[in-house]
Structure formats: C-alpha cells, structure tokens
Protein backbone atom coordinates (compact mmCIF):
# COMPACT_ATOMS: atom_id res chain seq x y z
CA UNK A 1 -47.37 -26.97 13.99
CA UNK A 2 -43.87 -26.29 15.31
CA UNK A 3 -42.88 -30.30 14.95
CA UNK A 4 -44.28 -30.34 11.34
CA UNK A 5 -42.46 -27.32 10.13
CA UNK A 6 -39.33 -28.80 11.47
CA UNK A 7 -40.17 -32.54 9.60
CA UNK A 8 -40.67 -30.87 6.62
CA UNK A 9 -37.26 -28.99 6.92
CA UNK A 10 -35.48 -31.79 7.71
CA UNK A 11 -36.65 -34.01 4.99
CA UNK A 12 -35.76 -31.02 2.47
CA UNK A 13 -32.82 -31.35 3.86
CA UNK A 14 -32.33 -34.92 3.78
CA UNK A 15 -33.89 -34.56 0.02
CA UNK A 16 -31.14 -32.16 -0.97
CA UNK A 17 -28.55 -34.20 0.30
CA UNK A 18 -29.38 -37.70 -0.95
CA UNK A 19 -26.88 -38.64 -3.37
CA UNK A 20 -27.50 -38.02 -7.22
CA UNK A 21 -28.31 -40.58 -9.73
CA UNK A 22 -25.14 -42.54 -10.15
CA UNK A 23 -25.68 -42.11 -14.48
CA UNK A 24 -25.94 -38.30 -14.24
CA UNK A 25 -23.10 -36.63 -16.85
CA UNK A 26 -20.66 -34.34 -14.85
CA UNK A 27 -18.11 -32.47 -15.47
CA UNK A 28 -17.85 -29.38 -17.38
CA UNK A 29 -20.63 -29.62 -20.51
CA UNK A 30 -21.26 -33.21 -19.04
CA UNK A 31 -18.45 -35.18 -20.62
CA UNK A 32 -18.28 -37.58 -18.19
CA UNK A 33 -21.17 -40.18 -18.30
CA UNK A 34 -22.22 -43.38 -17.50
CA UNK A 35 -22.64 -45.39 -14.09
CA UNK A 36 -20.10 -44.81 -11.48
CA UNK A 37 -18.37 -47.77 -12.45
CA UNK A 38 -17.65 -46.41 -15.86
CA UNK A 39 -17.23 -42.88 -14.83
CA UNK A 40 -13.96 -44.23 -12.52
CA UNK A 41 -12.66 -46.42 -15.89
CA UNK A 42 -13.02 -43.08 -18.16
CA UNK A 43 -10.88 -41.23 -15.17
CA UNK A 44 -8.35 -44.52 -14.86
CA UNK A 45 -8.12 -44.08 -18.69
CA UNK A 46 -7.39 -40.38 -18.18
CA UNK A 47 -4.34 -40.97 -16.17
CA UNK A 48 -3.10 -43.90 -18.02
CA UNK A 49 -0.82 -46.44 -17.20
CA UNK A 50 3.22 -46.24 -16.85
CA UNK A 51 3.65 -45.00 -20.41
CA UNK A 52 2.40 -41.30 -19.31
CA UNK A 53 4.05 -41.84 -15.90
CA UNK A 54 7.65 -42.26 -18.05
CA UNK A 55 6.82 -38.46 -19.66
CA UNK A 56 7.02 -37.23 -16.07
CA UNK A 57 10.03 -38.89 -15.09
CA UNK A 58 11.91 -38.15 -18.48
CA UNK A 59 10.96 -34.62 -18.00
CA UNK A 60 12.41 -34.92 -13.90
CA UNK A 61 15.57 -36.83 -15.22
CA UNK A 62 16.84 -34.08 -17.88
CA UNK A 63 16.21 -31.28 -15.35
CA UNK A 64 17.79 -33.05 -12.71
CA UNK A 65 20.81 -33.52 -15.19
CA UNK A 66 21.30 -29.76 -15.75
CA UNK A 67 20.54 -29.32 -11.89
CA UNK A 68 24.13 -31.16 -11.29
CA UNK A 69 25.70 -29.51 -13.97
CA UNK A 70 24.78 -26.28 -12.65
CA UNK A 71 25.46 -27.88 -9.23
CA UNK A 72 21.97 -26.70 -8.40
CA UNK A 73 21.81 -29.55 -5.56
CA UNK A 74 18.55 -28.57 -3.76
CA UNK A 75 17.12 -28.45 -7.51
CA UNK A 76 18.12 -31.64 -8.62
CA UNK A 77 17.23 -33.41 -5.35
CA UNK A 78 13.91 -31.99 -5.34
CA UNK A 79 13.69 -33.35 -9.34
CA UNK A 80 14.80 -36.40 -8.10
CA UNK A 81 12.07 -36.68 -5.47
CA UNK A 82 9.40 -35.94 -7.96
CA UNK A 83 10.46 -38.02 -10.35
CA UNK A 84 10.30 -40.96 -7.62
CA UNK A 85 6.99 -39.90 -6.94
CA UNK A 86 5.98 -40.13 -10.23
CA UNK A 87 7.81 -44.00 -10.39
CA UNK A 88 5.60 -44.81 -7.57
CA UNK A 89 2.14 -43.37 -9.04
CA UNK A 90 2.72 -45.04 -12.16
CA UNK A 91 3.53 -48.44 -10.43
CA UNK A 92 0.36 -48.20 -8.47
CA UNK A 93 -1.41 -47.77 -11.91
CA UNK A 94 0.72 -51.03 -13.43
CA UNK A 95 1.92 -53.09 -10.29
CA UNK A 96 3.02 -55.81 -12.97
CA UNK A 97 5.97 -53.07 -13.49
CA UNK A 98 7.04 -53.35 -9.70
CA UNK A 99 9.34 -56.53 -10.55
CA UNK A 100 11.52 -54.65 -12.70
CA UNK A 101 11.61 -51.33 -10.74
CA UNK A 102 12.45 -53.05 -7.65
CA UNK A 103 15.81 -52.66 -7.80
CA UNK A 104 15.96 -49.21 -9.52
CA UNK A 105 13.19 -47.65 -6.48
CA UNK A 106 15.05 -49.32 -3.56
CA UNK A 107 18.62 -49.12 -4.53
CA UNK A 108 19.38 -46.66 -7.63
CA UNK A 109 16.95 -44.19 -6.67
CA UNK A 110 18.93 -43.82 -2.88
CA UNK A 111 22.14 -44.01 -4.76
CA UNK A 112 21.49 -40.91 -6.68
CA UNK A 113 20.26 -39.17 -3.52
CA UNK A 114 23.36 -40.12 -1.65
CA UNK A 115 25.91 -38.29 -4.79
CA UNK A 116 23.30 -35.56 -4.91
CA UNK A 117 23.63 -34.79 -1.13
CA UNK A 118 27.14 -34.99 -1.09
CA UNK A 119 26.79 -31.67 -3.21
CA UNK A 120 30.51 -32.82 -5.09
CA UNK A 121 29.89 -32.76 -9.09
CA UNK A 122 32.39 -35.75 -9.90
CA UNK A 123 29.83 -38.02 -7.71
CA UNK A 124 26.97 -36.68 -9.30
CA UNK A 125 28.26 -37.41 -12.83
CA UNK A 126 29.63 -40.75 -12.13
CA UNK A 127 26.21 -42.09 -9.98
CA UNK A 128 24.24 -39.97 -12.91
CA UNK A 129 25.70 -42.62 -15.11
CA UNK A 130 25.37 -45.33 -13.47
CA UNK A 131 21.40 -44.39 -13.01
CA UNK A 132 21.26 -43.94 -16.68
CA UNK A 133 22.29 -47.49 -17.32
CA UNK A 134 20.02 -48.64 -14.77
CA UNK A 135 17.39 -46.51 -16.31
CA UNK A 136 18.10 -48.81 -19.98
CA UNK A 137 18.47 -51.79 -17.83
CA UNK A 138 15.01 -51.52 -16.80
CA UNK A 139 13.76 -50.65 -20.28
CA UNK A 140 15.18 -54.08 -20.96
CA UNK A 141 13.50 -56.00 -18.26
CA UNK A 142 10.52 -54.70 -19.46
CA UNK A 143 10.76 -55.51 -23.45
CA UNK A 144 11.33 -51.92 -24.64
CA UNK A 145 14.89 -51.63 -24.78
CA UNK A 146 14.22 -50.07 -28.31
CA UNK A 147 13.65 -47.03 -25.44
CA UNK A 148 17.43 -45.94 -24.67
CA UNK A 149 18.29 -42.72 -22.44
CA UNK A 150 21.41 -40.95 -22.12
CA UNK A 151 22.21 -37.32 -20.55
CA UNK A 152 20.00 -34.50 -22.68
CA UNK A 153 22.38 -32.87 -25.84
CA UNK A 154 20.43 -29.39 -25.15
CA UNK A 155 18.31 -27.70 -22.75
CA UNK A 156 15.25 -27.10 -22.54
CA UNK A 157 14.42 -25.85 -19.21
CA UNK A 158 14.54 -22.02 -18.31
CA UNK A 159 15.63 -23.00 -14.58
CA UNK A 160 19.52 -21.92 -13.87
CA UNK A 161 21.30 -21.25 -10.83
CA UNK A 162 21.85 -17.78 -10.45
C-alpha cells in the first residue's frame, strides 16, 4: 500500500513537472504564441537589432557629455561603461557591425576612459571630440553617415553635480 501511495505521488509529481506544450501562449493575456522556435524570433524581434542599441548609447553619450562639463567624473565614467555595454549587446544582436566598431570598442572607447580618469576637463573635451568624430566615422563605415553627432545644444537630463 505504502509503495503505491508513494508511485502515485511521484508520478504526480513527475506529471506536474513535465514541460508544457511548446505552442502554449504565455505571457501576460497570452501574447506570445507559437512553437518555441517562433516564440524566441518574436522576443529577438523585441530587442531588435543595432538600430535600438544606438538609442541607448545616444542617450549614454549626451549624459556623459554634461557629466564632463559638470566634471561629474564617476558619472560620466559610469555613462561611459553603459554605453559600452550597450555597443557590445547590440553587436551580439548584428555581429556584421563588429568590423566597423572594432576600432571604436578597442581603442576609442579606452581613450575616453583614460581623459575621463584623469578627472582634468581640457582632456575630457579634447578626447570627447575626438570620440565624436570617431562616433561619425563609424556612421560612415556603415552607410549612414546621413546620421551625424556632435555635443547636445541643451539638456535634458535632471542629473547635476551638487
């Protein structure tokens, strides 16, 4: 009795944790359906490639501009980190964008950290410069040079060194 009350639990349990059909809808109210396979394209879709990677970093750039003007250094090198991070995920996404980012990831990137550490606003406006043209360069590798950056006119942000 004993040895079938404990088979029957442990198939129950084995029942409840099977995996669920592959086509069931999840997600709040079920808006994600399909087989597995097109459940992970609908999330790939969701995150997009480097276009919606780009609104992060052009978001990270203008705050780490008024970081160094405010000579907020442990601001604008955590922007600058994040906005890196945000490079990388997006190249992961579109590897055929690793060519041209190459030099910007491995050089520019550290270059900026470097004038950034050095906490001394005359570096961080002359290697902020110099990343902005490498920023346009890039743009240009990659047949949107129509896309041009340069330092942000206004502010935005609410963040300020106090």
């Amino acid at each position: 009795m004993r040895l079938g009350i404990i088979t029957f639990i442990l198939a129950l349990f084995i029942w409840q944790c099977a995996p669920a059909d592959p086509s069931t809808s999840v997600g709040r109210d079920g808006w994600l359906s399909g087989t597995t396979d097109e459940k992970f394209e609908t999330v790939t879709d969701h995150f997009g490639g480097f276009a919606r990677a780009m609104v992060e970093v052009q978001y990270r750039y203008v705050e780490m501009f008024w970081a160094g003007e405010d000579e907020n250094w442990d601001y604008a090198a955590y922007q600058l980190e994040e906005m890196e991070e945000a490079l990388e995920d997006g190249l992961q996404r579109r590897p055929a964008r690793a060519q041209s980012a190459q030099h910007f990831m491995n050089v520019v990137i550290p270059e900026m950290e470097e004038a950034i550490a050095s906490r001394n606003k005359e570096n961080f406006d002359q290697a902020f410069e110099l990343f902005t043209l490498q920023c346009n360069s890039c743009h240009a590798m990659e047949q949107v040079a129509f896309i041009q950056v340069g330092p942000p006119e206004k502010r935005l942000g609410s963040v300020r060194l106090r």
